[in-house]
PDB file of N, CA and C in Angstrom:
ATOM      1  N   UNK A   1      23.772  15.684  26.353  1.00  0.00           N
ATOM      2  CA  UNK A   1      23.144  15.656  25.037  1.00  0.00           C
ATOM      3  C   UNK A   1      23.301  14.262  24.452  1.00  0.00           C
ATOM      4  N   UNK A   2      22.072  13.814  23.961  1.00  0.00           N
ATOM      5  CA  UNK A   2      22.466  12.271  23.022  1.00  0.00           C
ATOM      6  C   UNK A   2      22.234  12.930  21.359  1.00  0.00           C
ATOM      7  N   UNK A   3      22.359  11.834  21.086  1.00  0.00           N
ATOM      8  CA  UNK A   3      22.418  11.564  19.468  1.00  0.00           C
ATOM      9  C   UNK A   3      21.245  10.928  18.936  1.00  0.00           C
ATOM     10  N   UNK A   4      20.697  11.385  17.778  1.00  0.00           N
ATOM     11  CA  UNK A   4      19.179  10.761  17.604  1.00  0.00           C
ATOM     12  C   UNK A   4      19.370  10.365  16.110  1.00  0.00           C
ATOM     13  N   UNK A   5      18.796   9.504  16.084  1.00  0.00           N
ATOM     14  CA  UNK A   5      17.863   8.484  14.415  1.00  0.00           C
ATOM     15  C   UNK A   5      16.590   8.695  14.430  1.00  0.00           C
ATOM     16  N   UNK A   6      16.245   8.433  13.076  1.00  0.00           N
ATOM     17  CA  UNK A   6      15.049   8.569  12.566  1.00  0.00           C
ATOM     18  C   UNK A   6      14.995   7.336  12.090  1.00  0.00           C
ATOM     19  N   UNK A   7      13.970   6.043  12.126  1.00  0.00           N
ATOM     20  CA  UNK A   7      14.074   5.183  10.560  1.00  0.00           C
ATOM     21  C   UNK A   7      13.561   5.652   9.673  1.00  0.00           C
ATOM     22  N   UNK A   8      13.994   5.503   8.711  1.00  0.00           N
ATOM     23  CA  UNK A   8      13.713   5.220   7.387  1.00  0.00           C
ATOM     24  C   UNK A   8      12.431   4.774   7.461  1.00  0.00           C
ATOM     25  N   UNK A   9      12.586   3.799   7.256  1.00  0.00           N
ATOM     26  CA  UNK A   9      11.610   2.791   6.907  1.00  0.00           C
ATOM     27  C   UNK A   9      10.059   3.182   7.988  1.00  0.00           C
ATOM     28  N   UNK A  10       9.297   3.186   7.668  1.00  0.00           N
ATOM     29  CA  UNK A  10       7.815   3.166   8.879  1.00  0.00           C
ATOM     30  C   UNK A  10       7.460   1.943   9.371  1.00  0.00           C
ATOM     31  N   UNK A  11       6.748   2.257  10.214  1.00  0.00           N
ATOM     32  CA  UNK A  11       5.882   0.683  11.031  1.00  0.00           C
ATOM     33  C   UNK A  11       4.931   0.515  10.277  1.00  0.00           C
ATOM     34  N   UNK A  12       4.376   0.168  10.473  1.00  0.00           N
ATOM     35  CA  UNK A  12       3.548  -0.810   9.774  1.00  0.00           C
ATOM     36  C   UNK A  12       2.101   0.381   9.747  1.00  0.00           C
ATOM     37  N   UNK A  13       2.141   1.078  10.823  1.00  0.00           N
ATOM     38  CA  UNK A  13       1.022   2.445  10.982  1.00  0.00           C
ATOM     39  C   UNK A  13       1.639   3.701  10.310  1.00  0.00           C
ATOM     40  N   UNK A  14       2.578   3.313   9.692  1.00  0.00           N
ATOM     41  CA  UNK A  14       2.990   4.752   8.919  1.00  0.00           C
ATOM     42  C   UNK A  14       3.770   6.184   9.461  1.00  0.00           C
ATOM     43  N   UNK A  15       4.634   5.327  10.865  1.00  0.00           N
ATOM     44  CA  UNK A  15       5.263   6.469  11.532  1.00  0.00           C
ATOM     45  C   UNK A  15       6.819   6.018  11.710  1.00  0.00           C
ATOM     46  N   UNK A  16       7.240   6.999  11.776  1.00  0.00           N
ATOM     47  CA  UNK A  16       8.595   7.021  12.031  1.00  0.00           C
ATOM     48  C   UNK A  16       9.545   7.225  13.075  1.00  0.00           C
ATOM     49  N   UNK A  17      10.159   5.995  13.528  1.00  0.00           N
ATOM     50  CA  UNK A  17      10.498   6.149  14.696  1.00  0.00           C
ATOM     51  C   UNK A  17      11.834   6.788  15.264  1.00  0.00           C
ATOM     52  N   UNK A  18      11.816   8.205  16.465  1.00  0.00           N
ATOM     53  CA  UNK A  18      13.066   8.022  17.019  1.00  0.00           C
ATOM     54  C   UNK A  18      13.676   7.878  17.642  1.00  0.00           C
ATOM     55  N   UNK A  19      14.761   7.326  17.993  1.00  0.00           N
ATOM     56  CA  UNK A  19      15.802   6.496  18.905  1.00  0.00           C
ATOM     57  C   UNK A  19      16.993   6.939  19.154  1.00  0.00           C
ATOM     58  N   UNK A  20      17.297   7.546  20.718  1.00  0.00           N
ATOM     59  CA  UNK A  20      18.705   7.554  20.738  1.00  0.00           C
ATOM     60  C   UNK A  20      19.332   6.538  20.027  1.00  0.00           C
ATOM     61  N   UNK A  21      20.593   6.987  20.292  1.00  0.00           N
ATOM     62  CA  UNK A  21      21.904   6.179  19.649  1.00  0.00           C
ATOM     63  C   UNK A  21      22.245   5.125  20.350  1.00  0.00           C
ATOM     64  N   UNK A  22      21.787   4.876  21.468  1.00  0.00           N
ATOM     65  CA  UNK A  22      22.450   4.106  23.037  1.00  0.00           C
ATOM     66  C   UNK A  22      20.906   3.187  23.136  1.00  0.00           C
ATOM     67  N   UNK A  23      20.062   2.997  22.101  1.00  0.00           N
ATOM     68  CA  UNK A  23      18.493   2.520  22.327  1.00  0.00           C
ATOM     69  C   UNK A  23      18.958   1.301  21.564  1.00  0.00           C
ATOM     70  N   UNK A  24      18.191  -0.236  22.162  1.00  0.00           N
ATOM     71  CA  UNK A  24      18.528  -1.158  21.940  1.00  0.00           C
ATOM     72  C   UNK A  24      17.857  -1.616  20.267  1.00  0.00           C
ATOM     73  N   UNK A  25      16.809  -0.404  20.367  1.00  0.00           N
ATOM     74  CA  UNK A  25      16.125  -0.741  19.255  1.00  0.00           C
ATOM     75  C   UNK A  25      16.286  -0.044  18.084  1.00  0.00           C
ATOM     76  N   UNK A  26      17.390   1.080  18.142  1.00  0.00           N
ATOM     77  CA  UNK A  26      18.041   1.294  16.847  1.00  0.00           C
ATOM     78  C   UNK A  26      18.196   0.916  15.713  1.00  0.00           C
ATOM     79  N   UNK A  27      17.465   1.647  14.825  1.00  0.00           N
ATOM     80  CA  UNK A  27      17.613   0.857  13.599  1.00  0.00           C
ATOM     81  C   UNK A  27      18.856   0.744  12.277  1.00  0.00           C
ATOM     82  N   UNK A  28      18.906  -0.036  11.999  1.00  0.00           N
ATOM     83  CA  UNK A  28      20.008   0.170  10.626  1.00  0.00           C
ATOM     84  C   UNK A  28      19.801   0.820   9.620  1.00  0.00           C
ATOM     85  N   UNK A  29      18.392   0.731   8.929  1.00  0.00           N
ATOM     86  CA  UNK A  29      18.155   2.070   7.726  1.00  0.00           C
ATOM     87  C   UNK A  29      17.989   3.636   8.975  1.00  0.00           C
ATOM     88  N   UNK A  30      19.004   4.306   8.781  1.00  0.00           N
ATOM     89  CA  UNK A  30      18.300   5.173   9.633  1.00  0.00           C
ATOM     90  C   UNK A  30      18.988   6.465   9.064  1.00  0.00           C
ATOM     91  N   UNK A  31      18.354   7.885   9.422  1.00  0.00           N
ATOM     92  CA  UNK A  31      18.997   8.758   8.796  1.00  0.00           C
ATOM     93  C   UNK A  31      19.937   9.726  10.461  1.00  0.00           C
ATOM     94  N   UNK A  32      20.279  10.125  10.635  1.00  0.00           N
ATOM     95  CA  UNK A  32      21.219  11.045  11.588  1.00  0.00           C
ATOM     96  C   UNK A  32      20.169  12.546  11.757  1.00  0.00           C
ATOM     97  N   UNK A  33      19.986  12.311  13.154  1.00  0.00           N
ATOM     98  CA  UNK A  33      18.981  14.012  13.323  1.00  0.00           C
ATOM     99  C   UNK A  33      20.212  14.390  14.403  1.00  0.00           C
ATOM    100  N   UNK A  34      21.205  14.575  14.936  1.00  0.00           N
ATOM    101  CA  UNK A  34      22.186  15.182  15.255  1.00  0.00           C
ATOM    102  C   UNK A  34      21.767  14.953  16.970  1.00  0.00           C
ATOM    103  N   UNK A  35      22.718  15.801  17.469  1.00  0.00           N
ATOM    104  CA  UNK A  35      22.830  16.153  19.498  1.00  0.00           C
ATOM    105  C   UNK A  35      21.781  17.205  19.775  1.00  0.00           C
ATOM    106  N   UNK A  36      20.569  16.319  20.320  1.00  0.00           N
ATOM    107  CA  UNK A  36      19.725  17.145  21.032  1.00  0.00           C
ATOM    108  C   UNK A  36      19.445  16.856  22.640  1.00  0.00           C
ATOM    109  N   UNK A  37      19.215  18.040  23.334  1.00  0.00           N
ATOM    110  CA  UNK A  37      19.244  17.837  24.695  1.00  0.00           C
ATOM    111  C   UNK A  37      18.150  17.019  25.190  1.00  0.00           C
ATOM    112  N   UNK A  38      16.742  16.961  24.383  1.00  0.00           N
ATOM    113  CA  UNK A  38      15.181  16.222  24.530  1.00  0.00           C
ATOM    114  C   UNK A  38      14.907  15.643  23.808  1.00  0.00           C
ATOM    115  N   UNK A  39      14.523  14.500  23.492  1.00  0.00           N
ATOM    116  CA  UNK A  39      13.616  13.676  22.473  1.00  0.00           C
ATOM    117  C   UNK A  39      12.687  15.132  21.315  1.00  0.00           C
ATOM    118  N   UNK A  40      11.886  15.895  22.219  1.00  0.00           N
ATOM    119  CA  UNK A  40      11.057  16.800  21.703  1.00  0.00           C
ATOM    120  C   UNK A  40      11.500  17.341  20.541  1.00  0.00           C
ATOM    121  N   UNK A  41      13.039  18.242  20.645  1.00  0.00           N
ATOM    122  CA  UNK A  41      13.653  18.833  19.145  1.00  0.00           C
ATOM    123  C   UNK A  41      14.095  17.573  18.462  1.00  0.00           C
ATOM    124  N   UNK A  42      14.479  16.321  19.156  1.00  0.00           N
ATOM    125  CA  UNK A  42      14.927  15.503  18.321  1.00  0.00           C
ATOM    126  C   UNK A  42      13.759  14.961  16.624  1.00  0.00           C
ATOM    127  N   UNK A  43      12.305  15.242  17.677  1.00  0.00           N
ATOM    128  CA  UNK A  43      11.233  14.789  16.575  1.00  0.00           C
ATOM    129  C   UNK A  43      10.867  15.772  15.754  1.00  0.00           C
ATOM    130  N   UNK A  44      11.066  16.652  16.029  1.00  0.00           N
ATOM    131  CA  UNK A  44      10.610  18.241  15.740  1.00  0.00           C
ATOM    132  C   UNK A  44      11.691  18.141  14.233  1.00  0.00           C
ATOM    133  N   UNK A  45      12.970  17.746  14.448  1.00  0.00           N
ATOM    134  CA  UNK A  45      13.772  17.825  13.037  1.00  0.00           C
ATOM    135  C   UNK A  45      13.382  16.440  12.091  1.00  0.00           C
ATOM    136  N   UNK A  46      12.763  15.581  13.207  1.00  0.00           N
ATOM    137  CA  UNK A  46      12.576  14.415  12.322  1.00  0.00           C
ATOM    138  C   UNK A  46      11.600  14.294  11.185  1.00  0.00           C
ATOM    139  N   UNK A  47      10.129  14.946  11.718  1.00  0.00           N
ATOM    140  CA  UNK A  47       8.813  15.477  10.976  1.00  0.00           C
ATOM    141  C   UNK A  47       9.369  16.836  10.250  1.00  0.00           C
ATOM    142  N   UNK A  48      10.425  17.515   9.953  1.00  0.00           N
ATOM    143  CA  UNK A  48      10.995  17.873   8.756  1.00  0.00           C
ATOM    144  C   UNK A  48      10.512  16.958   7.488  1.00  0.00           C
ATOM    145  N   UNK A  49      11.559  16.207   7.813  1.00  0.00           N
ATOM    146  CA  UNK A  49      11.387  15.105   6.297  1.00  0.00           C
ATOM    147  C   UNK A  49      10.561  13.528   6.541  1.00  0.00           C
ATOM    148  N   UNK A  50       9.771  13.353   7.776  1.00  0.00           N
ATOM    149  CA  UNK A  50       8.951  12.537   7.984  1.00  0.00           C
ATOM    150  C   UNK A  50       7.802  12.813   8.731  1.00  0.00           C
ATOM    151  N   UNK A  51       6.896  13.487   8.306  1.00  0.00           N
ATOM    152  CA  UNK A  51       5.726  14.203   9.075  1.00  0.00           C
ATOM    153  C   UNK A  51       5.301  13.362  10.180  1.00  0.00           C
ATOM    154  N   UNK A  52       4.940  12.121  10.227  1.00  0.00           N
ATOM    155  CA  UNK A  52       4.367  11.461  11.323  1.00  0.00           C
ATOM    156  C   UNK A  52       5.224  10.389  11.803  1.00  0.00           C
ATOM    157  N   UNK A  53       6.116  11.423  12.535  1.00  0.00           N
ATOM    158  CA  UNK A  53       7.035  10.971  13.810  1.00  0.00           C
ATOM    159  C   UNK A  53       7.051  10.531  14.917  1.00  0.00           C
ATOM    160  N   UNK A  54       8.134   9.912  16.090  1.00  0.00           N
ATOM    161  CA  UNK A  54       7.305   9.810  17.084  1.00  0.00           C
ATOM    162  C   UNK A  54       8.717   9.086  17.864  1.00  0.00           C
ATOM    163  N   UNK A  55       8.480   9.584  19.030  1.00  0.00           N
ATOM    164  CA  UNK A  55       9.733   8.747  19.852  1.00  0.00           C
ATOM    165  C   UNK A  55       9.692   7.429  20.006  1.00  0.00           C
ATOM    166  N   UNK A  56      10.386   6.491  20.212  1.00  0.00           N
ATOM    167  CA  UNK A  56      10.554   5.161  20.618  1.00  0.00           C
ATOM    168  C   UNK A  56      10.189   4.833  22.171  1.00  0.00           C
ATOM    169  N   UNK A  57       8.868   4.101  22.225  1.00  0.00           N
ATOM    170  CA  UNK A  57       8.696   3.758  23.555  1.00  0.00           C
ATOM    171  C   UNK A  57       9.623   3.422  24.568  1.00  0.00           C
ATOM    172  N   UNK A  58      10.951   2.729  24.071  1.00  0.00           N
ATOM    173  CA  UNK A  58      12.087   2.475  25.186  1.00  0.00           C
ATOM    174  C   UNK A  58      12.954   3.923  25.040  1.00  0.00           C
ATOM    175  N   UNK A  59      12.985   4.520  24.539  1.00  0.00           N
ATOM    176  CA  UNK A  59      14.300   5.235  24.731  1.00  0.00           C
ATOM    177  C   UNK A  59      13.789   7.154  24.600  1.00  0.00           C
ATOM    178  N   UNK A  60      12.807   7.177  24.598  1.00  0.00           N
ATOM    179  CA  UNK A  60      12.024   8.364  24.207  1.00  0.00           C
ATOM    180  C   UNK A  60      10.322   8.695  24.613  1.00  0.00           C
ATOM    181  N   UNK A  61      10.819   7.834  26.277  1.00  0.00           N
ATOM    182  CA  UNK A  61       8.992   7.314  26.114  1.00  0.00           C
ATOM    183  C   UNK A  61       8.247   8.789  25.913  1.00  0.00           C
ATOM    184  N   UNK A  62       8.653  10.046  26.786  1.00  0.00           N
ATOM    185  CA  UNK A  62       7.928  10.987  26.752  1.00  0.00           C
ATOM    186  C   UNK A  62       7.442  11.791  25.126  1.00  0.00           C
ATOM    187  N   UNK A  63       8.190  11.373  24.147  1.00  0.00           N
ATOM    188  CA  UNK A  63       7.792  11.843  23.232  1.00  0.00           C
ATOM    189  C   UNK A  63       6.858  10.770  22.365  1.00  0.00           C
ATOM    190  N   UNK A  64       7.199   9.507  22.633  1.00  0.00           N
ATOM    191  CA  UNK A  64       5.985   8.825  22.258  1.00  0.00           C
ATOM    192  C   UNK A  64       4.794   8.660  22.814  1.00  0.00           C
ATOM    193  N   UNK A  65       4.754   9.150  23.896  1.00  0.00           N
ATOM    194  CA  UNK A  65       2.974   9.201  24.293  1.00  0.00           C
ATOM    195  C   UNK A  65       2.788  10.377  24.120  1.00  0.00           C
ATOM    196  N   UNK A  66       3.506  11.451  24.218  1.00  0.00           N
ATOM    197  CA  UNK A  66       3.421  12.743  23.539  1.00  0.00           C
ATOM    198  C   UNK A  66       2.295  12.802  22.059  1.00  0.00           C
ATOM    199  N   UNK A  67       2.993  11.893  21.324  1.00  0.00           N
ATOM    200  CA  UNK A  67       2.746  12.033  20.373  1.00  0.00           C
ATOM    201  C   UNK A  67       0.825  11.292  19.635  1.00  0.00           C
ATOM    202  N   UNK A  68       1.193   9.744  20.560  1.00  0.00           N
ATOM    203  CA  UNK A  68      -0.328   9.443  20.869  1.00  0.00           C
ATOM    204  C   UNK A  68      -1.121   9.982  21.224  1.00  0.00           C
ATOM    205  N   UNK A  69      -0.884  11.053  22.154  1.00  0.00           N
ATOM    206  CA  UNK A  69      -1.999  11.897  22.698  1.00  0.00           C
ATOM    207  C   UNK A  69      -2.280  12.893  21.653  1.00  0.00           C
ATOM    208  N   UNK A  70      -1.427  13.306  20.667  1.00  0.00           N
ATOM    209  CA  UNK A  70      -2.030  14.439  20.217  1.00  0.00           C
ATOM    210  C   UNK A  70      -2.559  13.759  18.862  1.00  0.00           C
ATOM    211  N   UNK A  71      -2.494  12.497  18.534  1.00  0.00           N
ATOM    212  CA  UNK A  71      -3.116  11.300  17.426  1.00  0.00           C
ATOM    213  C   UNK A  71      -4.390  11.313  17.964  1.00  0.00           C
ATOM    214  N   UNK A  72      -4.441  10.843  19.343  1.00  0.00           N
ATOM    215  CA  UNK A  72      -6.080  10.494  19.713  1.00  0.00           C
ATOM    216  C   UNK A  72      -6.815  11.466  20.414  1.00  0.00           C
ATOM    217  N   UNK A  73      -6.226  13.119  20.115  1.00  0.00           N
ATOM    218  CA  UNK A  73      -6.425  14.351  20.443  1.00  0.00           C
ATOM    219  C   UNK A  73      -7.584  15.010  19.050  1.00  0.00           C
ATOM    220  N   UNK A  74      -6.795  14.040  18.123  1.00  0.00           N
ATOM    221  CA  UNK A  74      -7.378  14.971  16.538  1.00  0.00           C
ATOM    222  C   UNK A  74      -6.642  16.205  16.481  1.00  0.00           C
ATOM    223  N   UNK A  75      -5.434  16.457  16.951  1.00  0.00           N
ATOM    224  CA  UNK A  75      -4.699  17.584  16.665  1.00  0.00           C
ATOM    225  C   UNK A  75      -3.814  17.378  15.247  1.00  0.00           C
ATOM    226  N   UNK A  76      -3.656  15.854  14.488  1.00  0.00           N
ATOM    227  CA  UNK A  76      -3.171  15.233  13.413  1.00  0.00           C
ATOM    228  C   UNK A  76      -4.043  15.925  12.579  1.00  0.00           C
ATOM    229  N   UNK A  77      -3.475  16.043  11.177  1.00  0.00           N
ATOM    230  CA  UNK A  77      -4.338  15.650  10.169  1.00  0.00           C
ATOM    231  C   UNK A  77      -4.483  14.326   9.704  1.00  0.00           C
ATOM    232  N   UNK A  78      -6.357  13.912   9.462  1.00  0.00           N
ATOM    233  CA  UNK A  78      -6.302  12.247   9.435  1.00  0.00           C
ATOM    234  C   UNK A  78      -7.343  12.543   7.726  1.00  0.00           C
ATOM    235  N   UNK A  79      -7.179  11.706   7.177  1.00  0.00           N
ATOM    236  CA  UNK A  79      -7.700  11.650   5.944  1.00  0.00           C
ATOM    237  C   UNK A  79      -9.015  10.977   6.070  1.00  0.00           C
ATOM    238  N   UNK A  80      -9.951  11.893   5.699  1.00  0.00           N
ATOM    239  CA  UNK A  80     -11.283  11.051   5.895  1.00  0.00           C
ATOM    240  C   UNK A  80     -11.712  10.236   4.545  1.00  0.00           C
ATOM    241  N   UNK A  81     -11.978   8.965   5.390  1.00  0.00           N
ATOM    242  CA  UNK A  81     -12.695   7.728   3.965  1.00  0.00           C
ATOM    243  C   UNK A  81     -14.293   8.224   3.641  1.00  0.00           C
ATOM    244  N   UNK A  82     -14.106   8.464   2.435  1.00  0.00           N
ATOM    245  CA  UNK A  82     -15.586   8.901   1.967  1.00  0.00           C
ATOM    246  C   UNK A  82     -16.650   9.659   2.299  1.00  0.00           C
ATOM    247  N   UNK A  83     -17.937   9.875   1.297  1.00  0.00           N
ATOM    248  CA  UNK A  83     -18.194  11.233   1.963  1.00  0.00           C
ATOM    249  C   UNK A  83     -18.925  11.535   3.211  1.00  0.00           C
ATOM    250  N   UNK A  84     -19.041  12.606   3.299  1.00  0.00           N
ATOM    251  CA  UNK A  84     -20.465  12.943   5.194  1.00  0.00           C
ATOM    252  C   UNK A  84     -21.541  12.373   4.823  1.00  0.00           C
ATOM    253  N   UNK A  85     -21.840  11.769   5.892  1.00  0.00           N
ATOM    254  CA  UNK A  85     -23.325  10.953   5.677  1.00  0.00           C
ATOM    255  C   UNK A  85     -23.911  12.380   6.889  1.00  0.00           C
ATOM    256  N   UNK A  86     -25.404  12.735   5.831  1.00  0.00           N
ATOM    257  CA  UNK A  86     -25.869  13.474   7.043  1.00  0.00           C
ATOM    258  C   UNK A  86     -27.688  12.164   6.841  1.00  0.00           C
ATOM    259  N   UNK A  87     -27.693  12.855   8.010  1.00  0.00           N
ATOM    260  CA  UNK A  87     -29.269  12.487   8.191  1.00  0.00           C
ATOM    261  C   UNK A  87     -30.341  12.315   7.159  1.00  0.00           C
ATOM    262  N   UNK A  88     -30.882  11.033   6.720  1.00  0.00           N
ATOM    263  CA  UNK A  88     -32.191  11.324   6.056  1.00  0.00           C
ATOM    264  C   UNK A  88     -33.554  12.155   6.593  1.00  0.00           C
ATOM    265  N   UNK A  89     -33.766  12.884   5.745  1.00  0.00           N
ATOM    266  CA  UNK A  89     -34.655  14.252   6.348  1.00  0.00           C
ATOM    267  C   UNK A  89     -36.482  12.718   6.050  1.00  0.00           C
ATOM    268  N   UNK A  90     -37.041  13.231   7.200  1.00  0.00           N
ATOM    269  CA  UNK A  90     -37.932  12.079   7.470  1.00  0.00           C
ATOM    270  C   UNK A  90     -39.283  13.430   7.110  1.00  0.00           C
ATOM    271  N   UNK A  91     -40.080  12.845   6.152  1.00  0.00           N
ATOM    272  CA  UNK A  91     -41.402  13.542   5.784  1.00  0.00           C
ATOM    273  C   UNK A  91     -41.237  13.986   4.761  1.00  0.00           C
TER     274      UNK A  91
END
């Protein structure tokens, strides 16, 4: 079992990253998600209190492409900019 973080803080895309404890890229604002056996429950407690979570490519790769895939799946909720353009009706 490892030990998992969350940051605080987001990237710059508005997600939150997590990182074993033993990951070089550990962050210092970080909050404590406890001993999980998979990255998977580790994110699962993280999107508790940070909805758009996501493992750390070095230390969690499977849950970060996990997580891309289900971004460029449309399984996210994504906020749409402005309204439906439908078709101008011609005649």
């Amino acid at each position: 079992m490892h030990r998992y973080y969350v940051n605080r803080n987001p990237s710059p895309d508005g997600v939150h990253e997590v990182h074993r404890a033993d990951c070089p890229f550990v962050p210092f604002v970080r909050q404590e998600l406890g001993l999980h056996r998979h990255c998977a429950t580790a994110v699962e407690t993280a999107q508790r209190h940070y909805p758009h979570s996501r493992g750390c490519f070095w230390c969690s790769k499977a849950c970060h492409a996990r997580a891309q895939a289900a971004d460029v799946a449309g399984t996210r909720t994504r906020r749409r900019i402005g309204p439906r353009r439908l078709p101008a009706a011609n005649g």
